[in-house]
Protein backbone atom coordinates (compact mmCIF):
# COMPACT_ATOMS: atom_id res chain seq x y z
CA UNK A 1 -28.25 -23.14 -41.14
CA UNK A 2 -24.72 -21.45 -40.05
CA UNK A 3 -22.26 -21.06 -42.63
CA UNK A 4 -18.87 -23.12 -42.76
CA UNK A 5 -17.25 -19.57 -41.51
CA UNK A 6 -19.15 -19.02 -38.77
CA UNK A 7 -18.84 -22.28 -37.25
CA UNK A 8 -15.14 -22.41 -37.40
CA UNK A 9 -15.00 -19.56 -35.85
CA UNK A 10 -17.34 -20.63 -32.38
CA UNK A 11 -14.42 -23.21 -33.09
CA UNK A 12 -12.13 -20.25 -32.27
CA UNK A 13 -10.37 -22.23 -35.18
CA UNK A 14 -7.01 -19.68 -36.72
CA UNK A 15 -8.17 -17.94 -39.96
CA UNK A 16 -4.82 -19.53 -41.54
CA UNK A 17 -6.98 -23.00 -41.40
CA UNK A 18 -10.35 -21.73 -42.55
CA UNK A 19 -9.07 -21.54 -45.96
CA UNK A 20 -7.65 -25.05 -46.58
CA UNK A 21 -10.56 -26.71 -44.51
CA UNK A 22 -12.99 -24.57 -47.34
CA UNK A 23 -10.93 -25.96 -49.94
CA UNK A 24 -10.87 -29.59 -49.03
CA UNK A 25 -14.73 -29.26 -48.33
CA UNK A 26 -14.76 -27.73 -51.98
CA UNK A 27 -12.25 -30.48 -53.51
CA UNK A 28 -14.33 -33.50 -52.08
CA UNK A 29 -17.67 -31.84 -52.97
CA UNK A 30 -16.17 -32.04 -56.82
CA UNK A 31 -15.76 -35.34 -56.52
CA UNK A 32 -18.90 -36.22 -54.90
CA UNK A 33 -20.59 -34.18 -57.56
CA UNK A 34 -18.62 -34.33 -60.97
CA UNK A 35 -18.70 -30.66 -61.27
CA UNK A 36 -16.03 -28.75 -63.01
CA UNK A 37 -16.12 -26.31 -60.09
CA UNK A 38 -17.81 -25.42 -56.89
CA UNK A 39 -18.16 -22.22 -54.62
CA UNK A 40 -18.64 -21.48 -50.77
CA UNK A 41 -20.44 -18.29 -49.26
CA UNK A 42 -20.51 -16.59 -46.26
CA UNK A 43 -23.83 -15.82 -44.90
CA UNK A 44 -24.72 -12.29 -43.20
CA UNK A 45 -27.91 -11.28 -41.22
CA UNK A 46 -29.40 -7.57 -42.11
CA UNK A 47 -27.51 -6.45 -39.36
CA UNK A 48 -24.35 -7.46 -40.71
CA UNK A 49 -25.15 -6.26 -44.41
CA UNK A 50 -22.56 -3.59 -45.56
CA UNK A 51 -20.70 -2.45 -48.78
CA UNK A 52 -18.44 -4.56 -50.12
CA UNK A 53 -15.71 -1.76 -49.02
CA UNK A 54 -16.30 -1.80 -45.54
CA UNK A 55 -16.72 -5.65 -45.12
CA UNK A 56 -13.18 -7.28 -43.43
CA UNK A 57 -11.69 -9.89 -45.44
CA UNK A 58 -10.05 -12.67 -43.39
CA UNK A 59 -6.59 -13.44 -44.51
CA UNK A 60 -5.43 -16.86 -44.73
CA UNK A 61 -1.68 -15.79 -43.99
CA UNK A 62 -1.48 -14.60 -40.23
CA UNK A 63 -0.94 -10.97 -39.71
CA UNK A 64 2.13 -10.73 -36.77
CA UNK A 65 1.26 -7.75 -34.37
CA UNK A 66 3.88 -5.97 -31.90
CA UNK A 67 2.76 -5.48 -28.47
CA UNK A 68 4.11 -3.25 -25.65
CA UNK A 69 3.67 -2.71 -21.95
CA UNK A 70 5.06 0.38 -20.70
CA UNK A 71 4.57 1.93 -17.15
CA UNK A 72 5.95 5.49 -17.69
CA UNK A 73 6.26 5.90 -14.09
CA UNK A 74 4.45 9.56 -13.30
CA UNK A 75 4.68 11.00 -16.74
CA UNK A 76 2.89 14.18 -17.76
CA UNK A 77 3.67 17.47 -19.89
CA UNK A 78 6.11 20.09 -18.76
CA UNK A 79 3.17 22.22 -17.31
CA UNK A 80 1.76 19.17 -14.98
CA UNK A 81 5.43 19.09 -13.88
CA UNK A 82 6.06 22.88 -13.57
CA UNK A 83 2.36 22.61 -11.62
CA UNK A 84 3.91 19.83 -9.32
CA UNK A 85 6.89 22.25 -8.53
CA UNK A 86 5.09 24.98 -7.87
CA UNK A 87 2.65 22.65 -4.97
CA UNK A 88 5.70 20.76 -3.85
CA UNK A 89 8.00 24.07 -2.79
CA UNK A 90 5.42 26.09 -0.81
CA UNK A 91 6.70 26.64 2.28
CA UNK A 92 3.66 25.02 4.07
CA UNK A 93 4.91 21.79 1.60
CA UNK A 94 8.26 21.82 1.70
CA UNK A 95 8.79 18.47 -0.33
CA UNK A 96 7.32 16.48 2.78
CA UNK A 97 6.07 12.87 1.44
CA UNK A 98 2.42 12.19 2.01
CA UNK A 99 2.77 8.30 2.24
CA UNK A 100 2.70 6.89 5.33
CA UNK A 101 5.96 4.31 6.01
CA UNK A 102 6.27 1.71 7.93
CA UNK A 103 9.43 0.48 9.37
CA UNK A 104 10.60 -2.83 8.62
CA UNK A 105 9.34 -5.17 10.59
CA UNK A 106 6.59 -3.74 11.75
CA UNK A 107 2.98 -4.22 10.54
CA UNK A 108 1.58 -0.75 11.26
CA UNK A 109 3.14 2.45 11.31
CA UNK A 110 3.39 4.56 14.63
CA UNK A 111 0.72 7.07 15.73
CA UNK A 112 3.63 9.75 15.02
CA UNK A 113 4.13 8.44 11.58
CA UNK A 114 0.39 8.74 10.72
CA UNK A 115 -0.06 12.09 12.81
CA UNK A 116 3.25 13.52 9.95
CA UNK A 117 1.50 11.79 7.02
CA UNK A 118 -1.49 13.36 7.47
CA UNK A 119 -0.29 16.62 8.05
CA UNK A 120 1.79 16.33 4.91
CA UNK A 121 -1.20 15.64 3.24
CA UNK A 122 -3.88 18.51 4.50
CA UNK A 123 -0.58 20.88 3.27
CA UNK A 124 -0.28 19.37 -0.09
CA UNK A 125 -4.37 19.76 -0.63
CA UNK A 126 -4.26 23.39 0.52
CA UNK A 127 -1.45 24.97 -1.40
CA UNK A 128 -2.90 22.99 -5.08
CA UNK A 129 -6.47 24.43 -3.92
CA UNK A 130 -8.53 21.53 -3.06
CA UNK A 131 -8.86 18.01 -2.81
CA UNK A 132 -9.91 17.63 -6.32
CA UNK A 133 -7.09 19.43 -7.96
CA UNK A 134 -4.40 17.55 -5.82
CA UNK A 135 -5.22 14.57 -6.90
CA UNK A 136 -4.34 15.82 -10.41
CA UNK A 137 -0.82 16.91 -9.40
CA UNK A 138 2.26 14.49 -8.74
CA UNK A 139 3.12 14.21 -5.36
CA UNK A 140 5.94 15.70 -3.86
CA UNK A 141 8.23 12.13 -3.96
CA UNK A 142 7.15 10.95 -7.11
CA UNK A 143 10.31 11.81 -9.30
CA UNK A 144 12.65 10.76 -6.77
CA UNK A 145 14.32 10.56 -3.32
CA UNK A 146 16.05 14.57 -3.34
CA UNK A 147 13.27 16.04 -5.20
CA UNK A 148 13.80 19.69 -3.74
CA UNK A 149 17.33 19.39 -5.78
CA UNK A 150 16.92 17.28 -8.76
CA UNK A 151 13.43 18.76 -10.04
CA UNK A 152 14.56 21.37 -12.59
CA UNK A 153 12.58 21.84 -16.11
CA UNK A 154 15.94 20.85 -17.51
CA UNK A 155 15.62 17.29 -15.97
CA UNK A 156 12.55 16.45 -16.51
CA UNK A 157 13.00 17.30 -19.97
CA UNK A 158 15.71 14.42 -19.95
CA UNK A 159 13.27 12.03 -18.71
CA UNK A 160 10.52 12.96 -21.18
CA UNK A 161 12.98 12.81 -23.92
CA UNK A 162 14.04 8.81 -22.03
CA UNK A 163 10.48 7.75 -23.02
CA UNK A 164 10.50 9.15 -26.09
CA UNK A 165 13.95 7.66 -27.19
CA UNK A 166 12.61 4.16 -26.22
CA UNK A 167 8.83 4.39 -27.73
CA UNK A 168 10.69 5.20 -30.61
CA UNK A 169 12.99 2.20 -30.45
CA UNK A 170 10.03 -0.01 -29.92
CA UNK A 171 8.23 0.95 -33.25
CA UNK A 172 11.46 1.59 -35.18
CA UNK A 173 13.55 -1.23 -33.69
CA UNK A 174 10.64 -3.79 -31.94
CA UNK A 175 8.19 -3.28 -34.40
CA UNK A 176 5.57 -2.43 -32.17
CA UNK A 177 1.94 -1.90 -33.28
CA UNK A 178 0.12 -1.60 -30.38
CA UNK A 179 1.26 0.36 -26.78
CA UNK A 180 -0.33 -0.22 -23.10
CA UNK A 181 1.19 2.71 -21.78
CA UNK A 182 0.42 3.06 -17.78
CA UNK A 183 1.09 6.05 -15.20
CA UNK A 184 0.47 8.79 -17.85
CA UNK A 185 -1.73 11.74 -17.17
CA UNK A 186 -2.88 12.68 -20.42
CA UNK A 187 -3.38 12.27 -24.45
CA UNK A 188 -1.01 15.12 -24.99
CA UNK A 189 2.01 13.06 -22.61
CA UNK A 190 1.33 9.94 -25.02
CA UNK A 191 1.90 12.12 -27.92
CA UNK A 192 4.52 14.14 -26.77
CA UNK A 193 6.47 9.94 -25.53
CA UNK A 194 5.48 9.02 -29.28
CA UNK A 195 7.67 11.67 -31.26
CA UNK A 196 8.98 11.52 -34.80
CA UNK A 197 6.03 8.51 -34.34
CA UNK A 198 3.03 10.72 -33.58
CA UNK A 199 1.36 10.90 -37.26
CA UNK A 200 1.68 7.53 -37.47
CA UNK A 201 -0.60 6.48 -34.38
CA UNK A 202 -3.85 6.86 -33.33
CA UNK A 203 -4.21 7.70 -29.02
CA UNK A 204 -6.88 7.04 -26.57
CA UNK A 205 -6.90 7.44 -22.27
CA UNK A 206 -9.24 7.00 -19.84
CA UNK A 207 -10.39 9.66 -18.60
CA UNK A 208 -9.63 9.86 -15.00
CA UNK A 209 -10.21 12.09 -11.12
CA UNK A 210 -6.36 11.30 -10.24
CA UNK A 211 -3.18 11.74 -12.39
CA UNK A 212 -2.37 8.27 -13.19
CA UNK A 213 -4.49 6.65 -15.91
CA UNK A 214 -4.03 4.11 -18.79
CA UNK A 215 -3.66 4.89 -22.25
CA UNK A 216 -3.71 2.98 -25.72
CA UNK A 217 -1.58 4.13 -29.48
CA UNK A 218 -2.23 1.61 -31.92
CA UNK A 219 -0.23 1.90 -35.59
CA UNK A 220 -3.20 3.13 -38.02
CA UNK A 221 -2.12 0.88 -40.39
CA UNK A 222 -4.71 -0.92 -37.80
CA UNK A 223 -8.37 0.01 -38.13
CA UNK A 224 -10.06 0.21 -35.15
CA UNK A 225 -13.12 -1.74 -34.26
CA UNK A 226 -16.91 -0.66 -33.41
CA UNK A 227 -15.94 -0.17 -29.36
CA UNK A 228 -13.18 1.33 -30.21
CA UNK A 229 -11.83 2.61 -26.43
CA UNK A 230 -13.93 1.90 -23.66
CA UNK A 231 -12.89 3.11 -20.15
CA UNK A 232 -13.57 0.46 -17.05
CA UNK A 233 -14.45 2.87 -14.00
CA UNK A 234 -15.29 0.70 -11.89
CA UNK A 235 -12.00 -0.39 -11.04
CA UNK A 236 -11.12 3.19 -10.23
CA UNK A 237 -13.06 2.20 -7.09
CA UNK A 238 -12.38 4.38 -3.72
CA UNK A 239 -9.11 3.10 -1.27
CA UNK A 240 -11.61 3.98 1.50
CA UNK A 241 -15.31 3.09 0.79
CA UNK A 242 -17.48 5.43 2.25
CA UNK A 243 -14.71 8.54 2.47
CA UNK A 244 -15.78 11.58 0.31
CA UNK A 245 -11.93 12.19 0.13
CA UNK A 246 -10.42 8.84 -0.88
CA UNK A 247 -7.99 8.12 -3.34
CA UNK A 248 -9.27 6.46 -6.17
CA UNK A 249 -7.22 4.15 -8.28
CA UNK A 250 -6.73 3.74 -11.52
CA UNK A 251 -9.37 2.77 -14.61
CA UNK A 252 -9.30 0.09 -16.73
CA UNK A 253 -9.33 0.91 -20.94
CA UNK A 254 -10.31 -1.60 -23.46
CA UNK A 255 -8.98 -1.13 -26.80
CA UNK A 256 -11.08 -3.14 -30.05
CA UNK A 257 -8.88 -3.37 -33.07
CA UNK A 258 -9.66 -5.81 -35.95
CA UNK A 259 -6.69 -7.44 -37.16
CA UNK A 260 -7.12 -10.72 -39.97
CA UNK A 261 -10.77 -9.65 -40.37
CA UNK A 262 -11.98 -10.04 -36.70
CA UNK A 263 -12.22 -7.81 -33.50
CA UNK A 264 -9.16 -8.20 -31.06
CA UNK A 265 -9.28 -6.46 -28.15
CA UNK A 266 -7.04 -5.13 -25.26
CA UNK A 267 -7.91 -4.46 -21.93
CA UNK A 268 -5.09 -1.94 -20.39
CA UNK A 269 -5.06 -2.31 -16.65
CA UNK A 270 -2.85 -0.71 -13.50
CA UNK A 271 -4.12 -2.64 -10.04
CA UNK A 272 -3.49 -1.48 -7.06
CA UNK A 273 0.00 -1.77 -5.82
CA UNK A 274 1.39 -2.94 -2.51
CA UNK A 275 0.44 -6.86 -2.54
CA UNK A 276 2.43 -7.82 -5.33
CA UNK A 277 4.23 -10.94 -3.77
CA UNK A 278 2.56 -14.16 -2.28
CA UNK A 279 6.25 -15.81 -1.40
CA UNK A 280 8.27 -13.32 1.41
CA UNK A 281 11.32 -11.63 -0.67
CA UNK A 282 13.75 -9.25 0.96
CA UNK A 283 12.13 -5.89 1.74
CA UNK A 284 8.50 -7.48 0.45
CA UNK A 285 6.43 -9.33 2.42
CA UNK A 286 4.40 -12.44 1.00
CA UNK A 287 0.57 -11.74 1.21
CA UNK A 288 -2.35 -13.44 0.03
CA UNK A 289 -5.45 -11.24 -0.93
CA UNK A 290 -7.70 -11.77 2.25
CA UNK A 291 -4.83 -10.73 4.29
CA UNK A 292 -5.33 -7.36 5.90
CA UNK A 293 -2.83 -5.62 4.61
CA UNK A 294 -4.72 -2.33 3.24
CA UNK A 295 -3.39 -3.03 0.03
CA UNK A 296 -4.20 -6.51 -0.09
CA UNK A 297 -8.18 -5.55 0.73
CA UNK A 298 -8.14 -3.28 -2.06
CA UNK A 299 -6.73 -5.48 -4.80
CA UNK A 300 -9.17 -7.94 -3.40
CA UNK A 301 -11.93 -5.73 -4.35
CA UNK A 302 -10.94 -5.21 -7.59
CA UNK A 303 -10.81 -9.24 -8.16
CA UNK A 304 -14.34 -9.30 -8.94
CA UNK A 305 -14.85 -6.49 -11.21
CA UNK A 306 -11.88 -7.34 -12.97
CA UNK A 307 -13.63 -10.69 -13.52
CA UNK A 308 -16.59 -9.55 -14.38
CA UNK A 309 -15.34 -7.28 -17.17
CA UNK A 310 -13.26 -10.65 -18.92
CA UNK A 311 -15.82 -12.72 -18.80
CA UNK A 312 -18.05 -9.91 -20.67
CA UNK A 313 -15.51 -8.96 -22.95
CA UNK A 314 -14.87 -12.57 -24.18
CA UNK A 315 -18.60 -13.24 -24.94
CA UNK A 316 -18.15 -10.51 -27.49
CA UNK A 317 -14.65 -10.79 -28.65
CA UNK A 318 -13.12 -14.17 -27.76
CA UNK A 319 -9.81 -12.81 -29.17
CA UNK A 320 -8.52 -10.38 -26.01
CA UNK A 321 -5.66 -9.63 -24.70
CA UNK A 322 -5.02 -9.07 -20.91
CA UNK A 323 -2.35 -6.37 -20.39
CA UNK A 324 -0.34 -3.59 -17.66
CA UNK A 325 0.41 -3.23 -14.35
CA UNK A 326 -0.86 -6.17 -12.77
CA UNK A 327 1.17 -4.82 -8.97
CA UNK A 328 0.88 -8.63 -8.71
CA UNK A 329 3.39 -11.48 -9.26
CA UNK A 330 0.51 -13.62 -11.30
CA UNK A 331 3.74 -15.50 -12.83
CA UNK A 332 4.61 -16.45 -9.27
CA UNK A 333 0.91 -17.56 -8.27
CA UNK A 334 0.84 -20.17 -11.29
CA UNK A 335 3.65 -21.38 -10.30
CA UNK A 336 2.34 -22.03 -7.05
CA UNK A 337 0.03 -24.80 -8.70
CA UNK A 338 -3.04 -23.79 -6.14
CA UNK A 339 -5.55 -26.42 -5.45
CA UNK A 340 -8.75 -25.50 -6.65
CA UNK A 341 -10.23 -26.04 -3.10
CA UNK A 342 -7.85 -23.50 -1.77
CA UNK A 343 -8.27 -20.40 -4.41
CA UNK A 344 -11.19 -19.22 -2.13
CA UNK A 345 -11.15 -19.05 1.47
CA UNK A 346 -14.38 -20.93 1.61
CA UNK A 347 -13.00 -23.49 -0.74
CA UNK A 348 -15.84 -22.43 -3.24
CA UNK A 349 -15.01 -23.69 -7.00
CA UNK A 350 -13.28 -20.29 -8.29
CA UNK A 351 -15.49 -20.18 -11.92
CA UNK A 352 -18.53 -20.23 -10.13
CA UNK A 353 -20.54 -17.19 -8.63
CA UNK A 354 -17.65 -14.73 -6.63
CA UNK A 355 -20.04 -13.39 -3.21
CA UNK A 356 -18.81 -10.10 -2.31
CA UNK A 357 -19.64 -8.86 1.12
CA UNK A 358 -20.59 -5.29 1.64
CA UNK A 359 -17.34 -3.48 0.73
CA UNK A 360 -17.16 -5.30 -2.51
CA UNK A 361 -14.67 -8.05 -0.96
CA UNK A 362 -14.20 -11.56 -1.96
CA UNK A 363 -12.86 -14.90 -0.31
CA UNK A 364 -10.32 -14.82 -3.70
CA UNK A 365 -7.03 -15.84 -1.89
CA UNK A 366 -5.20 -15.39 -5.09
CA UNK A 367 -5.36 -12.96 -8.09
CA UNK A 368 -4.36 -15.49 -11.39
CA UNK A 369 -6.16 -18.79 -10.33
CA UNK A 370 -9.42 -16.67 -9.88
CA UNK A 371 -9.22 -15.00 -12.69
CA UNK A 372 -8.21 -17.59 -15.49
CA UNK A 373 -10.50 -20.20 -13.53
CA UNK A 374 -10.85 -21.98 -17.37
CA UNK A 375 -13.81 -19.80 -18.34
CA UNK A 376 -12.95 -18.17 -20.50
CA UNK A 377 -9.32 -19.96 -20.89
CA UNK A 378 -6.26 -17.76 -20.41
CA UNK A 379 -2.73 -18.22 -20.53
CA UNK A 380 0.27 -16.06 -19.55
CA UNK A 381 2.78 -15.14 -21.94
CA UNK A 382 6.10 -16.36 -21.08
CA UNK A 383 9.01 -13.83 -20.23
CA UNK A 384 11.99 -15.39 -21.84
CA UNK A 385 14.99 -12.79 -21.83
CA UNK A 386 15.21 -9.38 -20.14
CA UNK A 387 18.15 -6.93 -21.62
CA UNK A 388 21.24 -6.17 -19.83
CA UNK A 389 20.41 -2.91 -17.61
CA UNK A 390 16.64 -3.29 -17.45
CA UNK A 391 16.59 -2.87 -13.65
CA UNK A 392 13.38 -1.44 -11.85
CA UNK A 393 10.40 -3.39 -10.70
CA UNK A 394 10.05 -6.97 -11.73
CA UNK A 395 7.07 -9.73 -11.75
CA UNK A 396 4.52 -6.89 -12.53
CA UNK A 397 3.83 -6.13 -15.63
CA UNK A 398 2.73 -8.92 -17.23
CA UNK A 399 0.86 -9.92 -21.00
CA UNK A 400 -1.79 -12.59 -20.59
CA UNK A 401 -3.96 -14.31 -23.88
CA UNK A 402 -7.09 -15.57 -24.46
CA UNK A 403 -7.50 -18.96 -25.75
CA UNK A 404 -8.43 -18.36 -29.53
CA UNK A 405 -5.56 -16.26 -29.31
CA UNK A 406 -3.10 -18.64 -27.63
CA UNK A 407 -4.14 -21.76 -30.63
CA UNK A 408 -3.38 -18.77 -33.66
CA UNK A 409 0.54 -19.07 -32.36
CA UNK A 410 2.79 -21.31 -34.38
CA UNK A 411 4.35 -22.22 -30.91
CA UNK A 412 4.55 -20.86 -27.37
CA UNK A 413 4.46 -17.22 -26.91
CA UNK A 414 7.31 -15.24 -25.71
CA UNK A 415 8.09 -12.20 -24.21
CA UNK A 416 10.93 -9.65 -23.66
CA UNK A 417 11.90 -6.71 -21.40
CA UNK A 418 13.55 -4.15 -22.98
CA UNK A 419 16.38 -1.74 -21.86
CA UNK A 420 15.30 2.06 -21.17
CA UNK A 421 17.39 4.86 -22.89
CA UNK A 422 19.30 6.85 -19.94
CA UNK A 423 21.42 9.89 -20.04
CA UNK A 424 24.87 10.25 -17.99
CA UNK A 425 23.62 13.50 -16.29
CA UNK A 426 19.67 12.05 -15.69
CA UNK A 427 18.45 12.83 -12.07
CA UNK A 428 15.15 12.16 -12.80
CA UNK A 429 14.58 8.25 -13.82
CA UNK A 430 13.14 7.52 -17.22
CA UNK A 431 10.98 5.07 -15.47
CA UNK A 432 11.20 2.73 -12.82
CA UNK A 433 9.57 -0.18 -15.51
CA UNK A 434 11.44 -1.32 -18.32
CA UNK A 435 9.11 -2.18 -21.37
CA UNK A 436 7.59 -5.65 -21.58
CA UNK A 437 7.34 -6.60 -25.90
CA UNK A 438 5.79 -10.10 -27.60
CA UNK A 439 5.07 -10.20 -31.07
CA UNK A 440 1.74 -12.00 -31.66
CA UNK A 441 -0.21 -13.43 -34.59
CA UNK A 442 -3.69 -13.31 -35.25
């Protein structure tokens, strides 16, 4: 027989109506009965059998939680920068940027534009001392346009001390709980970002072959669940399949927290960038994901196995959170309003089985209507308001909620984008993302 607690929650119904729905079962069982007073218990399996101290009590009163998105756009300690410097000025180097452009207009760069990348590149992997070890180092264009000038201790200091200034304003101003911090190298960056804040949080990455990972702090005042971080590396799947030297892109990190009594948990992603738009905007052309744009094929191959990883995650905690760098404009793709016939370029029903072909591609035309195809149910958190001089990149970073999660809100959802600290004499950006904030309740 399953308790009246366990079946409201497969019901995925709020803990804030548990307790009256026990009560009026309680009230009408009085007066069915005539007894002076009755009682309800939960009941637990041997495997769930603990001390009374370690068993979560659900609250009736929801529990609000701050929640934070924050691409820190290249950010490391002052010896991965000092490191980059050193790389960057040999004279074999000389600052030269390893990313092959295209001019506008055109859909492939020139032979001579791939012949100077390349060269760039074979430089850059020599003077850090391997393959390997570059990919651990920032490349030379990373903290701006006139790095050769600008990329003094002294500045980067400034920007470290920007992130800093506005993690700080998000827990001391925000009320932030829990951080999806993006583009950081390391624990020790997080902690560094996190300052008169650091004894207060607890820190996880995913561990990572390139510099940019993902990274959790949650507020201890939090406990942490039973899979507490768990790193997704398959989604730090090669640029080039089948090349020993490929670029790999970045992990996934799922963070389990238990907040009103139950497991919560937050998957931290950064997707590949350079397919972010479906609609043509100035300077970014519209693609969908079976286009051949490189970057397009590679997103595309994370589709999938960023599918795959929801749908397991919700059989075990129906209360998630979807959060990052999405590199795509998922707000733009709902609006869209996509038949269902034309989410897959075979017009297969997108919740049903996803074929890849032997690169790990799919016939997913679109990012959001394959991935919240109603099982499990998903919904995007609405950005409402965005502070004057948040500038930087815009329609990526996104915050998107289960469905149990979605029904625990008094109303909709909202979210805002919150204004970096800068200094007047900054060279070096704070970020090139301005922090994304909702406050949820569970």
């Amino acid at each position: 027989m399953i308790s009246l607690g366990a079946f409201m929650h497969e019901l995925f119904i709020p803990s804030s109506c548990i307790e009256h729905i026990r009560r009026i079962s309680c009230f009408a069982a009085i007066l069915l009965s005539g007894l002076p007073a009755c009682a309800y218990t939960e009941e637990i399996s041997p495997a769930q059998e603990t001390s009374p101290t370690e068993i979560p009590v659900a609250s009736s009163v929801p529990t609000p939680v701050g929640i934070a998105v924050f691409n820190m756009a290249w950010a490391g300690t002052i010896d991965d920068f000092k490191r980059h410097v050193e790389v960057c000025s040999a004279p074999e180097v000389d600052w030269c940027d390893s990313r092959v452009k295209i001019s506008r207009g055109a859909s492939h760069p020139t032979p001579e534009e791939e012949a100077r990348a390349k060269k760039c590149q074979e430089a850059f992997i020599a003077a850090a001392g391997g393959f390997d070890t570059a990919m651990m180092i920032a490349p030379c264009n990373a903290y701006g346009k006139h790095p050769a000038r600008a990329e003094t201790v002294e500045n980067y200091n400034l920007k470290l001390d920007g992130l800093r200034a506005a993690v700080e304003d998000l827990i001391q101003n925000e009320k932030i709980k829990v951080i999806a911090f993006q583009e950081v190298k390391s624990q020790e960056t997080i902690e560094r970002v996190l300052g008169k804040f650091a004894g207060q949080f607890d820190v996880c990455a995913a561990p990572h072959s390139a510099f940019q990972t993902v990274a959790f702090a949650w507020d201890k005042s939090i406990p942490a669940g039973a899979n507490r971080c768990t790193t997704n590396r398959e989604l730090a799947l090669a640029e080039n399949p089948g090349d020993k030297r490929a670029h790999r892109v970045r992990p996934g990190l799922a963070l389990e927290l238990v907040i009103g009594g139950s497991p919560v948990t937050f998957l931290n992603v950064h997707l590949k960038s350079g397919c972010a738009n479906l609609k043509t905007a100035p300077g970014f052309p519209g693609h969908q994901l079976t286009d051949s744009e490189p970057a397009c094929t590679v997103l595309n191959r994370q589709i999938p196995i960023l599918e795959d990883w929801i749908e397991q995650i919700a059989s075990q905690s129906p209360r998630f959170i979807l959060l990052g760098d999405f590199n795509r404009r998922i707000d733009e793709e709902a609006r869209a309003r996509i038949p269902k016939a034309q989410v897959r370029a075979d017009g297969s029903d997108p919740a049903g089985p996803n074929t890849r072909d032997e690169f790990g591609s799919v016939k997913s035309n679109y990012l959001w209507q394959e991935i919240a195809d109603g099982s499990p149910s998903m919904y995007q958190v609405r950005l409402t308001s965005t502070e004057p001089g948040c500038t930087g990149f815009k329609g990526l970073d996104h915050i998107v909620i289960s469905g149990p999660v979605r029904r625990a809100q008094a109303g909709a959802p909202r979210s805002s984008k919150i204004a970096l600290v800068k200094s007047g004499r900054q060279s070096i950006a704070t970020s090139d993302h301005c922090p994304r904030i909702t406050i949820l309740e569970f």
